[in-house]
Protein backbone atom coordinates (compact mmCIF):
# COMPACT_ATOMS: atom_id res chain seq x y z
CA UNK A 1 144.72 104.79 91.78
CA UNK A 2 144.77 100.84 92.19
CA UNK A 3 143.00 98.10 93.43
CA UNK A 4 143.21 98.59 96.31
CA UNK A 5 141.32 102.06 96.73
CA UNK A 6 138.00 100.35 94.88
CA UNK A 7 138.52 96.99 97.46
CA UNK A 8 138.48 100.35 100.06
CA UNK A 9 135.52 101.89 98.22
CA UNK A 10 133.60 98.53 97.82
CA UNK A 11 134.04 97.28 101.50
CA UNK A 12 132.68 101.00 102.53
CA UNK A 13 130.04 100.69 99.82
CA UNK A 14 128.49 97.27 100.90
CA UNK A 15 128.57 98.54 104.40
CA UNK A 16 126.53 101.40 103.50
CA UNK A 17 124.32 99.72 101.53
CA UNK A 18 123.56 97.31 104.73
CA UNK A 19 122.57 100.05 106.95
CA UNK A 20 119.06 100.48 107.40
CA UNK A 21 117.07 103.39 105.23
CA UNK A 22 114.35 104.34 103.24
CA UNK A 23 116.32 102.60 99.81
CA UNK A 24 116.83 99.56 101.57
CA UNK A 25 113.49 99.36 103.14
CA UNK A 26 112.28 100.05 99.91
CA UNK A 27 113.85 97.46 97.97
CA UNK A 28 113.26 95.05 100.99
CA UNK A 29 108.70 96.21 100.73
CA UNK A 30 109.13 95.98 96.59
CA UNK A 31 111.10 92.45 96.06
CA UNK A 32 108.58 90.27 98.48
CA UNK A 33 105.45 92.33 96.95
CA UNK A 34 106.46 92.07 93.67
CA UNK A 35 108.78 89.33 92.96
CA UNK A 36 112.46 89.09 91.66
CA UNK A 37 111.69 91.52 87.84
CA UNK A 38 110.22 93.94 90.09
CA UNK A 39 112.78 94.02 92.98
CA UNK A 40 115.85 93.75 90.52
CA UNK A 41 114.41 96.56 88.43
CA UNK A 42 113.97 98.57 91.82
CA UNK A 43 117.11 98.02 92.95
CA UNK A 44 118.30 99.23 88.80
CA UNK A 45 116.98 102.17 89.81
CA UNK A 46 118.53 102.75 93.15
CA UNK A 47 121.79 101.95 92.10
CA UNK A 48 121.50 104.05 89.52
CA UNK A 49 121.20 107.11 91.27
CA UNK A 50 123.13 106.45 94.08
CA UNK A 51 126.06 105.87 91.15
CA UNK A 52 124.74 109.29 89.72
CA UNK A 53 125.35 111.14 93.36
CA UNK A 54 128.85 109.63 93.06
CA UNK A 55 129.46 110.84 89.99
CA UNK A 56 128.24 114.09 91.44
CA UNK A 57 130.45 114.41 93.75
CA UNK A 58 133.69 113.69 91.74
CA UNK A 59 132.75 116.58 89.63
CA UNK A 60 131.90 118.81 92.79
CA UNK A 61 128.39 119.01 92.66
CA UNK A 62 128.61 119.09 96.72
CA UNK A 63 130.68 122.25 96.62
CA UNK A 64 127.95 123.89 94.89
CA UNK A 65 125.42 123.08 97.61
CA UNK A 66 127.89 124.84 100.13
CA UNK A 67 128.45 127.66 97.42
CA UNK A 68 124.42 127.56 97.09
CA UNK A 69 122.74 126.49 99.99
CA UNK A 70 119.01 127.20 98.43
CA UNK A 71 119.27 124.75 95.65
CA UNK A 72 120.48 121.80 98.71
CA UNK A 73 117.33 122.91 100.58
CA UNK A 74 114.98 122.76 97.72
CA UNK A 75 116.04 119.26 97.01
CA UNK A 76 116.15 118.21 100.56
CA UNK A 77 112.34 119.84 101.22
CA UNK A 78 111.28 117.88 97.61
CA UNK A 79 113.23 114.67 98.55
CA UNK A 80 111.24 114.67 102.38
CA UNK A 81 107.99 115.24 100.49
CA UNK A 82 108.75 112.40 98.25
CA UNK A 83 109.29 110.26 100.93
CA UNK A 84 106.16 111.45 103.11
CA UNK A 85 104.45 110.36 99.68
CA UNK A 86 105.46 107.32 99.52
CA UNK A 87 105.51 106.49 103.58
CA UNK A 88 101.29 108.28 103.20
CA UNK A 89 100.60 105.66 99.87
CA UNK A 90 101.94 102.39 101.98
CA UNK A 91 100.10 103.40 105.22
CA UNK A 92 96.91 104.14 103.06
CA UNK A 93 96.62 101.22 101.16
CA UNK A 94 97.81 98.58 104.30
CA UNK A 95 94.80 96.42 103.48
CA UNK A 96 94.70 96.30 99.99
CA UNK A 97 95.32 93.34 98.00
CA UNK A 98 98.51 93.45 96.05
CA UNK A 99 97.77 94.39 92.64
CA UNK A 100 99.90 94.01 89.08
CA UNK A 101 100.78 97.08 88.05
CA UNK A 102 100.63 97.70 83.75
CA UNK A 103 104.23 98.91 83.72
CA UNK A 104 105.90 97.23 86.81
CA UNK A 105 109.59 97.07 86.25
CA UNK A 106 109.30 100.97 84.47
CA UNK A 107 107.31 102.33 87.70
CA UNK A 108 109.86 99.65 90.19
CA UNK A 109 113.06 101.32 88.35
CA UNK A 110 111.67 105.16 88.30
CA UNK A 111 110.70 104.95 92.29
CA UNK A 112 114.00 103.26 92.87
CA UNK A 113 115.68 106.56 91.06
CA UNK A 114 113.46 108.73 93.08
CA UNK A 115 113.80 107.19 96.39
CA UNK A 116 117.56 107.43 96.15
CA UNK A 117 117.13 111.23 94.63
CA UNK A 118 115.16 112.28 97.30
CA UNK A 119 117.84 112.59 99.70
CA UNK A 120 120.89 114.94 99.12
CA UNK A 121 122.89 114.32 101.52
CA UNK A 122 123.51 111.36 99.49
CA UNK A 123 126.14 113.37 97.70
CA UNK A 124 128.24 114.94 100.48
CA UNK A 125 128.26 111.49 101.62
CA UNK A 126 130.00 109.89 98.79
CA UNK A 127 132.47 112.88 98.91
CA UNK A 128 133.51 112.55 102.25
CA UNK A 129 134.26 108.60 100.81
CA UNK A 130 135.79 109.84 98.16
CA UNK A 131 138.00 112.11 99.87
CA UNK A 132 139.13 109.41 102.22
CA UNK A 133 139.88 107.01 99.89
CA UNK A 134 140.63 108.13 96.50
CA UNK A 135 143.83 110.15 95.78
CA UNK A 136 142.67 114.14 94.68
CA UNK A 137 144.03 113.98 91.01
CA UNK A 138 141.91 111.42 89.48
CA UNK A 139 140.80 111.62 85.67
CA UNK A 140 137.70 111.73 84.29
CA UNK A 141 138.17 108.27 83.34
CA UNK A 142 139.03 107.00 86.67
CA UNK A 143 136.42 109.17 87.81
CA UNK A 144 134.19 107.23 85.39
CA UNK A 145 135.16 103.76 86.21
CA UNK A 146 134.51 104.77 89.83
CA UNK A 147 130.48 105.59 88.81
CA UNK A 148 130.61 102.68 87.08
CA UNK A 149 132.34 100.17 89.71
CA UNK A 150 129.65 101.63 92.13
CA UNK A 151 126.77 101.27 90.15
CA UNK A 152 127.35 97.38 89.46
CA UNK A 153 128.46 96.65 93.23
CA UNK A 154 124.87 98.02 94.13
CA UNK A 155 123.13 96.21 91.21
CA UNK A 156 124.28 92.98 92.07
CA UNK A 157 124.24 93.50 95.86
CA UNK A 158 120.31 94.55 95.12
CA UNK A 159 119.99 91.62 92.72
CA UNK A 160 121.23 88.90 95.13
CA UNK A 161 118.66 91.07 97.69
CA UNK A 162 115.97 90.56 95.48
CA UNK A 163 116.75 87.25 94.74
CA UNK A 164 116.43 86.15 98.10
CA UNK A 165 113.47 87.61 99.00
CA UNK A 166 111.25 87.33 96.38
CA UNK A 167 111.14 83.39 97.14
CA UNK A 168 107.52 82.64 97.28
CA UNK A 169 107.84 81.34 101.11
CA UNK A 170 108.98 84.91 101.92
CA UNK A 171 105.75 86.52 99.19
CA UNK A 172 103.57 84.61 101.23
CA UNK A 173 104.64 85.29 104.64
CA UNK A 174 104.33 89.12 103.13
CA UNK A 175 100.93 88.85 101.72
CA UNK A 176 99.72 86.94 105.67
CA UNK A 177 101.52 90.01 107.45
CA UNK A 178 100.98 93.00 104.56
CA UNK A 179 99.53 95.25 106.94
CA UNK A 180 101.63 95.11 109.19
CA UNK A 181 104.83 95.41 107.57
CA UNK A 182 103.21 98.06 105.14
CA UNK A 183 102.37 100.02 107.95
CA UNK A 184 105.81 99.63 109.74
CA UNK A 185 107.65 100.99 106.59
CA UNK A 186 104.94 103.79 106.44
CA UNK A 187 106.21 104.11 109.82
CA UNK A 188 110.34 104.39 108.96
CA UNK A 189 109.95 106.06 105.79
CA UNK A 190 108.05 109.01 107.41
CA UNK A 191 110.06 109.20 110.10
CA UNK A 192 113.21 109.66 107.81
CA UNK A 193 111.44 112.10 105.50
CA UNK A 194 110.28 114.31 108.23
CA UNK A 195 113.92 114.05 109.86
CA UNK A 196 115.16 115.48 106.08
CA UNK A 197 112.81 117.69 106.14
CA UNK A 198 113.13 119.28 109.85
CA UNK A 199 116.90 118.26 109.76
CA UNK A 200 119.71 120.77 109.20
């Protein structure tokens, strides 16, 4: 393994990580409401987990979802009902005035975890990376510096996210369109939790 497989990895990471979906709408909703602390500490949390599913699937977690296909559904059905939580809360409270929450960054970084646990699939994602790029005879200390190179390309690619949202032109064109937007991520995160949930 060389530098070249994590340039490989990173490249495929970043693209990933610009797709749209529920952790980057989510990190997109919580950085404008809540300023740069609170969309840094979601996107700690998202890159967290998302390094955790890696890690996963280096030790083979995804070939004990194939082995037991029960405990990949009971996560998928509780990750879609996460997800329909969250996508219910934001439609619900459209027209509410943002409020300061007594434990921001704690609550920011746990939903950030959650959003990126609710989904799975997450894991036979990052092993069909893996596969691809990584040779098959890895240690558990290259398998560690792998969790660890792919938690801090997502922290700092969240960070510089944050960072450039949470600019108080961008708060303020939030808090004059909050409805709408709230109501449009209601919108996409539903839609993706009800396509986890009804999805095979």
């Amino acid at each position: 393994m060389d530098w070249t497989h994590f340039l490989a990895f990173n490249l495929t990471l970043l693209a990933a990580l610009a797709a749209p979906g529920p952790a980057l709408l989510f990190a997109l909703r919580q950085s404008i409401s809540g300023g740069f602390s609170v969309g840094f500490a979601t996107g700690g949390g998202l890159a967290l987990m998302a390094a955790l599913w890696t890690g996963a699937a280096l030790l083979g977690l995804e070939v004990l979802f194939r082995l037991f296909p029960a405990a990949f559904v009971i996560m998928k059905v509780v990750g879609a009902l996460y997800l329909l939580w969250i996508a219910y809360s934001l439609w619900r409270d459209a027209h509410q005035p943002v409020g300061d929450s007594p434990r921001p960054h704690g609550r920011a970084f746990v939903d950030g975890m959650l959003v990126n646990l609710a989904n799975p699939k997450s894991v036979l994602f990052a092993a069909s990376v893996l596969v691809v790029i990584f040779p098959p005879d890895m240690t558990l200390a290259a398998k560690a510096m792998v969790v660890g190179n792919h938690f801090a390309v997502e922290l700092i690619a969240y960070g510089a996210f944050a960072a450039l949202l949470s600019t108080q032109r961008a708060r303020a064109g939030y808090l004059r369109l909050k409805p709408v937007i709230d109501r449009i991520a209601a919108l996409v995160l539903g839609a993706l939790g009800l396509r986890l949930l009804l999805g095979r």
